[in-house]
Protein backbone atom coordinates (compact mmCIF):
# COMPACT_ATOMS: atom_id res chain seq x y z
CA UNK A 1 77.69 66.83 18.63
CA UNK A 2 76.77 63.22 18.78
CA UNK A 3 75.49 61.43 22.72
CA UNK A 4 78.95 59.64 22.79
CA UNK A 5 80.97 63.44 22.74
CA UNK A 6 78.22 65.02 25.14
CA UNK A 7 79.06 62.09 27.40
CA UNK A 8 82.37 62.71 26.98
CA UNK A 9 82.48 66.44 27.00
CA UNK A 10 79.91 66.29 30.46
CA UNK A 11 82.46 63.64 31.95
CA UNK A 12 85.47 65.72 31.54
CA UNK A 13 84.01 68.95 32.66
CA UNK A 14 82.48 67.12 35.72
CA UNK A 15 86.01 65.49 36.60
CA UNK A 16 87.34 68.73 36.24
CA UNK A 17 85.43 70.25 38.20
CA UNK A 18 86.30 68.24 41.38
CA UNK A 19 89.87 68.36 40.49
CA UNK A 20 89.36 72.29 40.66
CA UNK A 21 87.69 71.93 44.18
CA UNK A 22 90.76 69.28 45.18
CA UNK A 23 93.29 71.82 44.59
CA UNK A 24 91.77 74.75 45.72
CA UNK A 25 91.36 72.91 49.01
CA UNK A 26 94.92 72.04 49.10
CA UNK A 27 94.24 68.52 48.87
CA UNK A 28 96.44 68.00 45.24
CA UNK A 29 98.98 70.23 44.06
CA UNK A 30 99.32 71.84 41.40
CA UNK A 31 101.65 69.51 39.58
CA UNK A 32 98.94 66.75 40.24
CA UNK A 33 96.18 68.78 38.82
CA UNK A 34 97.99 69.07 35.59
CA UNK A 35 98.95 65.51 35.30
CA UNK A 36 95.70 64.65 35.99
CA UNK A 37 93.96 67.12 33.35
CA UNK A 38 96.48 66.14 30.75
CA UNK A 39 95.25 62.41 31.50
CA UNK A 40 91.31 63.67 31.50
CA UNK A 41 92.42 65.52 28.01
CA UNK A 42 93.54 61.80 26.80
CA UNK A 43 90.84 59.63 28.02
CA UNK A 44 87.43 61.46 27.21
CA UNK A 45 89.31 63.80 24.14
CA UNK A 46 86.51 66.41 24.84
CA UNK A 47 85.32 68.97 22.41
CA UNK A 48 86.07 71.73 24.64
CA UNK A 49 89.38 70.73 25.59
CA UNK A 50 90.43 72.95 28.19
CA UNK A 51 88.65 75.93 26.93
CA UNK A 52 85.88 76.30 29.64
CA UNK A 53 88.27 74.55 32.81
C-alpha cells in the first residue's frame, strides 16, 4: 500500500466512522448514511471498501 491509499483508506474509515456515530444518534437516517457511504466509496476508492465499516 502506497501513502496516497493509506491516506485514503484512513480518510474513509475516519468519515465513516462519524457517519456511524451520526446515525446511531439519530441525527441522519439510514437512507442518508448509505448515500453518503456510497459517495465516501467514490471519492477516496479505499482498499477496504466497506469491509471493516
Amino acid at each position: 500500500m502506497d501513502k496516497r491509499s493509506f491516506q485514503n483508506e484512513t480518510a474513509f474509515q475516519v468519515m465513516m466512522h462519524l457517519a456511524r456515530r451520526m446515525l446511531a444518534g439519530k441525527l441522519i437516517t439510514g437512507k442518508e448514511y448509505r448515500d453518503f457511504e456510497q459517495e465516501m466509496i467514490r471519492r477516496y476508492q479505499p482498499f477496504s471498501g466497506d469491509l471493516y465499516t
